[in-house]
C-alpha atoms as a PDB file:
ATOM      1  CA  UNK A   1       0.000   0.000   0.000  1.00  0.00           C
ATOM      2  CA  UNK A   2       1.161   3.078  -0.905  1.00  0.00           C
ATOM      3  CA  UNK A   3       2.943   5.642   1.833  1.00  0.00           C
ATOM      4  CA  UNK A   4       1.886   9.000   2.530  1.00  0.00           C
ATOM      5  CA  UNK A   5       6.048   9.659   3.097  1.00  0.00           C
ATOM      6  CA  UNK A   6       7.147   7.773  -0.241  1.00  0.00           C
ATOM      7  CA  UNK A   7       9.179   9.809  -2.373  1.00  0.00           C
ATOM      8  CA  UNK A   8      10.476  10.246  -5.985  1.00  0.00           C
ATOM      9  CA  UNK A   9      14.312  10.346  -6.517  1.00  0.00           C
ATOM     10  CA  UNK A  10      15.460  12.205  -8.881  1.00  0.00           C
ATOM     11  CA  UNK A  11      18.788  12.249  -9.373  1.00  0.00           C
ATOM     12  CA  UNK A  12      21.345  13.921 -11.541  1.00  0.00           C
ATOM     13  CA  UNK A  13      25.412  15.001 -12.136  1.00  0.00           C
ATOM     14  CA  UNK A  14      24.395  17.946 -11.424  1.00  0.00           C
ATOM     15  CA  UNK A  15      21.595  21.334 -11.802  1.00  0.00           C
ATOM     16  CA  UNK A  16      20.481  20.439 -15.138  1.00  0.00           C
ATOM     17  CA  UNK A  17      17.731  17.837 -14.188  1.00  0.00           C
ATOM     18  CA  UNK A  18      16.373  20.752 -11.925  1.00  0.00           C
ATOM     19  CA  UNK A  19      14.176  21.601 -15.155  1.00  0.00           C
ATOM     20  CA  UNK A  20      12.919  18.045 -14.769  1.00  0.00           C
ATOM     21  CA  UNK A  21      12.015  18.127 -11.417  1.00  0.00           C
ATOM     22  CA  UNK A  22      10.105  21.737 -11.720  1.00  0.00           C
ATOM     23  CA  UNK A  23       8.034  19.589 -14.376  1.00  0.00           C
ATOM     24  CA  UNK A  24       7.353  16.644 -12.474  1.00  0.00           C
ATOM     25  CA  UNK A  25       6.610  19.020  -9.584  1.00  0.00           C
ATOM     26  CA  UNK A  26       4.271  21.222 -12.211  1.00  0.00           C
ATOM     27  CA  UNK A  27       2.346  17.771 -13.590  1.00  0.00           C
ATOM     28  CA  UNK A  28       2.288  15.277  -9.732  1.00  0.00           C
ATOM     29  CA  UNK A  29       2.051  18.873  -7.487  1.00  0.00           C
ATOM     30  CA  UNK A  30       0.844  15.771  -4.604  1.00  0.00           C
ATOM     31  CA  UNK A  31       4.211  13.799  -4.604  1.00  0.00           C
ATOM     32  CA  UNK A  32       7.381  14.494  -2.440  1.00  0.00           C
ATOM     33  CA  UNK A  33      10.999  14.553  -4.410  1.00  0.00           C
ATOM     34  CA  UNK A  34      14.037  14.067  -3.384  1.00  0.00           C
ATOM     35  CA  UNK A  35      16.503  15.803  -5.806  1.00  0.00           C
ATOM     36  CA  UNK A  36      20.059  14.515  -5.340  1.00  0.00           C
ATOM     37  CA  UNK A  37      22.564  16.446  -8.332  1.00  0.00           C
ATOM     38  CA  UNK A  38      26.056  15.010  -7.901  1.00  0.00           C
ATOM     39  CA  UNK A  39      28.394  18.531  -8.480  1.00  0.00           C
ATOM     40  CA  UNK A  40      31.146  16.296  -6.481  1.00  0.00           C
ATOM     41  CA  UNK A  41      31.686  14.134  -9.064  1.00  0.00           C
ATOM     42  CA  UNK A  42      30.482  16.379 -12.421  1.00  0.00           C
ATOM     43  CA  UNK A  43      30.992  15.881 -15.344  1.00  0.00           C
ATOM     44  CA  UNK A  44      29.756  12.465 -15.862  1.00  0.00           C
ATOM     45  CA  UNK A  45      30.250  12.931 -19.653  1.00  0.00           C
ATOM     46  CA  UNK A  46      33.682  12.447 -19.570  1.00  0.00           C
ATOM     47  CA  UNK A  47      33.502   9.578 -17.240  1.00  0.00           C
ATOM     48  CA  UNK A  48      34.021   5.661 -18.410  1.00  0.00           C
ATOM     49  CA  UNK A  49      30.461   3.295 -17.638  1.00  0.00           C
ATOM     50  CA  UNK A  50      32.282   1.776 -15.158  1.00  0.00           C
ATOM     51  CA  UNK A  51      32.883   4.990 -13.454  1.00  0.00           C
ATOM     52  CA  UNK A  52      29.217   6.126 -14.004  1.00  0.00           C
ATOM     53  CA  UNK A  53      27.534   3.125 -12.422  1.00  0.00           C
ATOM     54  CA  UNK A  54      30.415   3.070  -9.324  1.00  0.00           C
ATOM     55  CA  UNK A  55      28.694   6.440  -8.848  1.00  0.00           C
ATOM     56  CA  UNK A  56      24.893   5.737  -9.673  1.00  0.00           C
ATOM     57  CA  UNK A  57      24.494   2.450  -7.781  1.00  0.00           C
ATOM     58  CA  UNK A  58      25.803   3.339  -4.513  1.00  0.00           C
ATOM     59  CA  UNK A  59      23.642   6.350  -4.223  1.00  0.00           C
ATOM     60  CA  UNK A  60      20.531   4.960  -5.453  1.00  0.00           C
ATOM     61  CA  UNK A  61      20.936   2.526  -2.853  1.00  0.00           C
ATOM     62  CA  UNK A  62      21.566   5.001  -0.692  1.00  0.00           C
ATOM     63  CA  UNK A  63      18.111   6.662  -0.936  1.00  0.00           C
ATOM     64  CA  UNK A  64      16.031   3.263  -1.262  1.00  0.00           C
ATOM     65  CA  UNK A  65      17.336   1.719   2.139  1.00  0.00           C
ATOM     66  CA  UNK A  66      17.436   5.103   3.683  1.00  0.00           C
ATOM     67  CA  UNK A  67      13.834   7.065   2.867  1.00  0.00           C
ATOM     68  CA  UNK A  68      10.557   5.417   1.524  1.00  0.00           C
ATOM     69  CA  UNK A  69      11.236   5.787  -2.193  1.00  0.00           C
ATOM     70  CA  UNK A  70       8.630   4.779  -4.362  1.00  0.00           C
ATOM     71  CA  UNK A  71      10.284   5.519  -8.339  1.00  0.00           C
ATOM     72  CA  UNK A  72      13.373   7.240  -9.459  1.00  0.00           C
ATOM     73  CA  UNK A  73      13.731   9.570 -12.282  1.00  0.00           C
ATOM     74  CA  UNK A  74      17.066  10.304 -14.009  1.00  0.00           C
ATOM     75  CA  UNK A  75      17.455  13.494 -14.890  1.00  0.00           C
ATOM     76  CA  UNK A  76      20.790  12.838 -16.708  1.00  0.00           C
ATOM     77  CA  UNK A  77      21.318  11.861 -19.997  1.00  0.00           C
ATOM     78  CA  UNK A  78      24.601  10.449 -19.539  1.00  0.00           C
ATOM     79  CA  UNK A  79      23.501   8.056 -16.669  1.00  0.00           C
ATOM     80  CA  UNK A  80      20.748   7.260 -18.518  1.00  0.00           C
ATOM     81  CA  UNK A  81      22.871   6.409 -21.463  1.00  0.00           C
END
């Protein structure tokens, strides 16, 4: 049954899935987010797939075993890539 608390991950390398959180925030106003952008570690683009999912994994994880998180959105075209 769904949670009152769940949340939606989104998750990025950095500010530029901001614009894709304002429109899931625009279009699902009722859901709670969770925006994680990774400026540690930016760029991703120059980064090997190894690298990228070193990165990706650990922090998804992160979030699912840590808050009630119901989907996850990448807001990174080189993760999702």
């Amino acid at each position: 049954m769904p949670n009152r608390d769940d949340r939606i991950l989104v998750l990025d390398s950095g500010l530029g899935g901001l614009s894709v959180l304002r429109t899931l925030m625009r279009n699902l106003p009722e859901e709670n987010y969770i925006y994680h952008g990774d400026s540690k570690n930016v760029p991703y683009g120059e980064k090997t797939k190894e690298q990228i999912v070193s990165l990706v994994v650990p922090t998804i994880r992160h979030f699912v075993e840590n808050y009630s998180i119901k989907a996850c959105v990448i807001g990174c075209n080189t993760i999702s890539v």
